[in-house]
Protein backbone atom coordinates (compact mmCIF):
# COMPACT_ATOMS: atom_id res chain seq x y z
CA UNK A 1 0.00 0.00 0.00
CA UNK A 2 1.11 3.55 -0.75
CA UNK A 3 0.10 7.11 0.30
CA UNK A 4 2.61 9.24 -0.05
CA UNK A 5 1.74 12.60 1.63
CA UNK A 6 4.82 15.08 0.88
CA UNK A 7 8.13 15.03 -0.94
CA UNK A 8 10.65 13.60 1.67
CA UNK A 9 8.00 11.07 2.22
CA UNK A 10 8.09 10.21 -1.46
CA UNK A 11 11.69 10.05 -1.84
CA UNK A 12 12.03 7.69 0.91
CA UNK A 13 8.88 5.04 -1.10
CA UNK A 14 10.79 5.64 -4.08
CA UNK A 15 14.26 3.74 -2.35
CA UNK A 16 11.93 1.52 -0.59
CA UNK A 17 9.98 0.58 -3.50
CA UNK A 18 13.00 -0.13 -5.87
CA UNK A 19 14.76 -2.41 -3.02
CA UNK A 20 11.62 -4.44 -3.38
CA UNK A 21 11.33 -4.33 -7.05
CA UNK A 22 15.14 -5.31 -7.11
CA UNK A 23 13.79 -8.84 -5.37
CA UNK A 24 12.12 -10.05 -8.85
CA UNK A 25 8.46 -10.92 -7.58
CA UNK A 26 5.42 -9.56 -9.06
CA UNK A 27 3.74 -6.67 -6.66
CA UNK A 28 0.37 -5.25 -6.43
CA UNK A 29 0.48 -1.99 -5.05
CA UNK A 30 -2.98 0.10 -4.04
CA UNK A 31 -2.34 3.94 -3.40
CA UNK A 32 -4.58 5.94 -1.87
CA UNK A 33 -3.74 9.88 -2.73
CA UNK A 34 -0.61 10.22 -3.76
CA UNK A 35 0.33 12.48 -6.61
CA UNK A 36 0.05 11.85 -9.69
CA UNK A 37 4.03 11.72 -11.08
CA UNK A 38 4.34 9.19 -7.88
CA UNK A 39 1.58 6.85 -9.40
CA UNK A 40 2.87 7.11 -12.67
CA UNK A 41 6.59 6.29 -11.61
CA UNK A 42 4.93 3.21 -9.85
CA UNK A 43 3.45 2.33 -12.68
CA UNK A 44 6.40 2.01 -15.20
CA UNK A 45 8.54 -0.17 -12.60
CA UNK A 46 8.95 -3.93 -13.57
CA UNK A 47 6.46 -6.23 -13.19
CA UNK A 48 4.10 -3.79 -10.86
CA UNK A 49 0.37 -3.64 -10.92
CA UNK A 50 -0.81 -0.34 -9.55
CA UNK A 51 -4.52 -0.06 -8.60
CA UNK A 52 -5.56 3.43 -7.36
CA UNK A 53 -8.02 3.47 -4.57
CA UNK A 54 -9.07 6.63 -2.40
CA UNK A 55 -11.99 5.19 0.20
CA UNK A 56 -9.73 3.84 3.06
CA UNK A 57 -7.10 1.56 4.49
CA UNK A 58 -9.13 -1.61 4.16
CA UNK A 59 -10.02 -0.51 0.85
CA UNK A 60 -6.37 -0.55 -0.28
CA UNK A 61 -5.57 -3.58 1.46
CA UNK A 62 -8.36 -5.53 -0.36
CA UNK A 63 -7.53 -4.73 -3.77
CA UNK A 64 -3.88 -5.29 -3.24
CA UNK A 65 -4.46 -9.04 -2.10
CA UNK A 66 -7.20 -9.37 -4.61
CA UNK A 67 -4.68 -8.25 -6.88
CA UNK A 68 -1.72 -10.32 -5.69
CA UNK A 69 -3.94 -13.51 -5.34
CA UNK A 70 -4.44 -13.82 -9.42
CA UNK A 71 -0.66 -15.08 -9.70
CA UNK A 72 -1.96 -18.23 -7.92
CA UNK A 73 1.15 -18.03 -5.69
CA UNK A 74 0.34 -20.52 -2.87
CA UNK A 75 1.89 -17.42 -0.40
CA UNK A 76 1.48 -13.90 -0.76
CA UNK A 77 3.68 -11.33 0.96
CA UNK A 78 2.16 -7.92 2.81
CA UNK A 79 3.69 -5.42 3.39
CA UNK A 80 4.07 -1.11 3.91
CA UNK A 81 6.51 0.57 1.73
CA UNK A 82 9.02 1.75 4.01
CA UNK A 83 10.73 -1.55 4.99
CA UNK A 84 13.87 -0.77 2.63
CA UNK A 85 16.27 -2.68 5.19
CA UNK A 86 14.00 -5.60 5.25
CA UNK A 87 13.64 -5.87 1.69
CA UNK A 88 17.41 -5.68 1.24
CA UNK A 89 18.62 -7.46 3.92
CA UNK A 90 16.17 -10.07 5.18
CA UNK A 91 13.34 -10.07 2.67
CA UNK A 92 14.82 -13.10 0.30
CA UNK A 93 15.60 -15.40 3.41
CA UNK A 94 12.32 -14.74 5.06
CA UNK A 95 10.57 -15.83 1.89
CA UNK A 96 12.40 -19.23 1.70
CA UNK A 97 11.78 -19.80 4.99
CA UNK A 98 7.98 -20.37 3.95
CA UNK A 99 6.59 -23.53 5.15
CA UNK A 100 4.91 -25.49 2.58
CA UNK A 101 2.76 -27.22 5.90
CA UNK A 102 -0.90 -26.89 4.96
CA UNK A 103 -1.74 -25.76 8.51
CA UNK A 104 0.50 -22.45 8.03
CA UNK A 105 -2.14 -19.68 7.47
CA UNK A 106 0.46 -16.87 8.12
CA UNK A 107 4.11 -16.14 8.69
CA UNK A 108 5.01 -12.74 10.46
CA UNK A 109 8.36 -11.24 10.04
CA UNK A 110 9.18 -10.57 14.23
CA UNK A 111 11.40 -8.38 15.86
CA UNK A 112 14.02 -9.73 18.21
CA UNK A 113 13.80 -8.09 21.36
CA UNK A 114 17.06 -6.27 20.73
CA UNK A 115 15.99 -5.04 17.34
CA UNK A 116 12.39 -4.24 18.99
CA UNK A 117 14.88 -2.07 21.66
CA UNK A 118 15.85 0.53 18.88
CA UNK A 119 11.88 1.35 18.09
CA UNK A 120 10.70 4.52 19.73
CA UNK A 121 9.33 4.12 23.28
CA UNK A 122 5.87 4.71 23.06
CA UNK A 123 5.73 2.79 19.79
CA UNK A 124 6.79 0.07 22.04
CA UNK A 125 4.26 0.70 24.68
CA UNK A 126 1.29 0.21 21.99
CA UNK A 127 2.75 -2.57 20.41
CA UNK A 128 3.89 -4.97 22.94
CA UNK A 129 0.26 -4.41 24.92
CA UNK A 130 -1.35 -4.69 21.68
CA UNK A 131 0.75 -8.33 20.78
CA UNK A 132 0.20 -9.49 24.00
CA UNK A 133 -3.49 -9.35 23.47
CA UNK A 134 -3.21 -11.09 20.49
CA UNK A 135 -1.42 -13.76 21.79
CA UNK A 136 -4.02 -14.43 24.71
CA UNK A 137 -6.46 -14.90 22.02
CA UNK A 138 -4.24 -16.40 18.75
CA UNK A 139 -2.05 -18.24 20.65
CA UNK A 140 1.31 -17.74 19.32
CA UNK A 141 3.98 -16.23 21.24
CA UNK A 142 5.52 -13.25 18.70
CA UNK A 143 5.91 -9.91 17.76
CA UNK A 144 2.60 -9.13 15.37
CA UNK A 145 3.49 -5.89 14.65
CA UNK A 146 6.65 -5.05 12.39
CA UNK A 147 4.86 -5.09 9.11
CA UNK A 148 5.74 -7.65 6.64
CA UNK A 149 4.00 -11.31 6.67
CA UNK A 150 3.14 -13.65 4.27
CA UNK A 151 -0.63 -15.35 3.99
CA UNK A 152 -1.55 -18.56 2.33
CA UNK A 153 -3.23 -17.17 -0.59
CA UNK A 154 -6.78 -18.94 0.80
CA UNK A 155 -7.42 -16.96 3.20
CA UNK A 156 -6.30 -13.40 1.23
CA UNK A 157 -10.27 -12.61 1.28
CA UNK A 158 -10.63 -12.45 4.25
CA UNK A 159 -10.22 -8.79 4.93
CA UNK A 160 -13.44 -8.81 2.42
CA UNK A 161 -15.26 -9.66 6.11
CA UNK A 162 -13.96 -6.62 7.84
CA UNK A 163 -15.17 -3.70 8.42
CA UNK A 164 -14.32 -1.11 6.15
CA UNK A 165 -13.61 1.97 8.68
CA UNK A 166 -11.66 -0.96 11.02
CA UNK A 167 -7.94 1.19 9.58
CA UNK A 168 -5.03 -1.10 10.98
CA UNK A 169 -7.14 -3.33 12.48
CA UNK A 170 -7.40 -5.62 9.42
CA UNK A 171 -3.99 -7.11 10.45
CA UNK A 172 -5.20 -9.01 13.85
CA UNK A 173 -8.62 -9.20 12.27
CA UNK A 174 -6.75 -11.08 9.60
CA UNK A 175 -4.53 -13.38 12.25
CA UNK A 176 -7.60 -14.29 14.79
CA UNK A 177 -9.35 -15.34 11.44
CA UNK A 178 -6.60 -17.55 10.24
CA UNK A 179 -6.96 -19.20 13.43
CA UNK A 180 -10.01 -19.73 14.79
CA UNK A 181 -10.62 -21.60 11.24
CA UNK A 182 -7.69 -24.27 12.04
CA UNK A 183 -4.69 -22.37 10.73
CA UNK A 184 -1.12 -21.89 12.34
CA UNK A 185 -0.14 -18.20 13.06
CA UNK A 186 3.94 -18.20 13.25
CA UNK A 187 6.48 -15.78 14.01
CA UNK A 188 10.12 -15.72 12.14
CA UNK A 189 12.52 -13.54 15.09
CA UNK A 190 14.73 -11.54 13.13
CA UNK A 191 17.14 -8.36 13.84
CA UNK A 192 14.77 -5.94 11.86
CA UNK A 193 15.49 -2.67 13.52
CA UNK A 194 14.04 0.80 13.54
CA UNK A 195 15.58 2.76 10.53
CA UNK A 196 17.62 5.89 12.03
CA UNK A 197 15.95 8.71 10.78
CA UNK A 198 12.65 6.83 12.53
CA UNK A 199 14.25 6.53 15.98
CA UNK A 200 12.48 10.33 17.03
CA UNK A 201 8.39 10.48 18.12
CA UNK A 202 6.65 13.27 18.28
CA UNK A 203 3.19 13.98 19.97
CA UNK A 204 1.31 13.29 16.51
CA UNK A 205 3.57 10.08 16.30
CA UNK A 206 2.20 9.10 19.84
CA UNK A 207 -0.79 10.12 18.58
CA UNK A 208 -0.83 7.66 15.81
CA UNK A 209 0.24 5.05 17.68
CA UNK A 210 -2.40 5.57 19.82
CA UNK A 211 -4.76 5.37 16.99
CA UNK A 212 -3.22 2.20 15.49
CA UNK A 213 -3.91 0.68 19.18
CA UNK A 214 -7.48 1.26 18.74
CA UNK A 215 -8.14 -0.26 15.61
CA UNK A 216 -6.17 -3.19 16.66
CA UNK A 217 -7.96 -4.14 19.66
CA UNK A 218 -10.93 -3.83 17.77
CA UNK A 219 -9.89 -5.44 15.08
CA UNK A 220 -9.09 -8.19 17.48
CA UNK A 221 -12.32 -8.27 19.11
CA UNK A 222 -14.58 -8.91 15.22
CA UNK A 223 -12.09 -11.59 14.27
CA UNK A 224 -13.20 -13.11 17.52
CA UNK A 225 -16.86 -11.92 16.82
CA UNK A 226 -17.37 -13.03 14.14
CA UNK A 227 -19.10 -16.15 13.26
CA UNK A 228 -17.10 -18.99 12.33
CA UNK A 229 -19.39 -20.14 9.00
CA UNK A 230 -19.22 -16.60 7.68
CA UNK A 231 -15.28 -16.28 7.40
CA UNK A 232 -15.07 -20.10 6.11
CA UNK A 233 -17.45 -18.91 3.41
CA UNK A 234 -14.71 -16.28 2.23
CA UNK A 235 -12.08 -19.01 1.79
């Protein structure tokens, strides 16, 4: 997914983006307002598929999986744009460390507790109460909230069954789902730290961490809710 908001924010997707292009897979990408010149640069790199989308997080995250799931890869990799030490580091051996078991439903990319040390404070406040919930209820033992992660392409509608104002929330919406209908929900530890010029919060940073803590424990809370027969029927 891609929003780019101003130019230093664009710059940064743009080295991001061509780390991940450099790997050789196919990517769907779904923006949601960037400018124009940004979409079109997206859309001449190598084997990208660009869908533009401007209704909401959920939205984007929908049509990129739709999207990714016509290759008929058996996994499909999610992730946010500015990962460009992950993708050039981490992101090839992460990928072959797939497990072809039919009972993995999802892989996450997890930060070691070192590398989860170099993330802001209060960044680490929402996230390690917000994966600690989510292991109470998934079961798993991990880190659910560095970014990347790769789904069995069966359950890539799923997100179809959340709501479509539920923002971040589609992640452990996503992960409870996977579960509760019989899947595994594994974490791969690795020493993905915080880039540099990430390492200062502000309030509005707080702010939106805050925010992303909201929409997680709710998004917790419907993949709980919801009734099993209606997220087998989206699989």
């Amino acid at each position: 997914m891609t929003r780019v908001r101003d130019p230093n924010e664009e710059q940064s997707v743009r080295r991001s983006l061509s780390a991940l292009v450099a790997a050789g897979a196919p990517l769907a990408i779904s923006d949601r307002g960037s400018s124009t010149r940004f979409v079109d640069w997206m859309r001449h790199l190598p084997s990208v598929a660009v869908i533009r989308r401007s209704d909401s997080l959920v939205g984007q995250v929908r049509a990129s999986l739709a999207a990714a799931a016509d290759t008929e890869r058996p996994f499909i990799l999610y992730t946010e744009p500015d990962k460009r030490d992950f993708f050039k580091h981490h992101l090839a051996g992460f990928v072959e460390r797939a497990s072809g078991a039919r009972t993995i439903g999802v892989q996450l990319a997890a930060r070691s507790e070192p590398a989860f040390t170099t993330f802001p404070p209060f960044q680490r406040l929402a996230e390690a109460n917000a994966s600690a919930l989510c292991q109470r209820m998934i079961g798993t033992d991990t880190d659910y909230f560095y970014g990347p992660f790769l789904v069995r392409r069966e359950l890539s509608r799923l997100p179809v069954s959340a709501s479509s104002d539920l923002g971040w929330g589609w992640r452990p919406f996503l992960f409870v789902a996977a579960r509760r209908l019989g899947y595994r929900v594994i974490g791969l530890p690795g020493d993905f730290e915080c880039p540099r010029d990430q390492r200062r919060e502000t309030r509005l940073d707080q702010e939106h961490r805050l925010m992303q803590f909201s929409d997680n424990m709710r998004g917790l809370l419907d993949g709980v809710a919801l009734k099993r027969t209606m997220l087998k029927s989206r699989i």
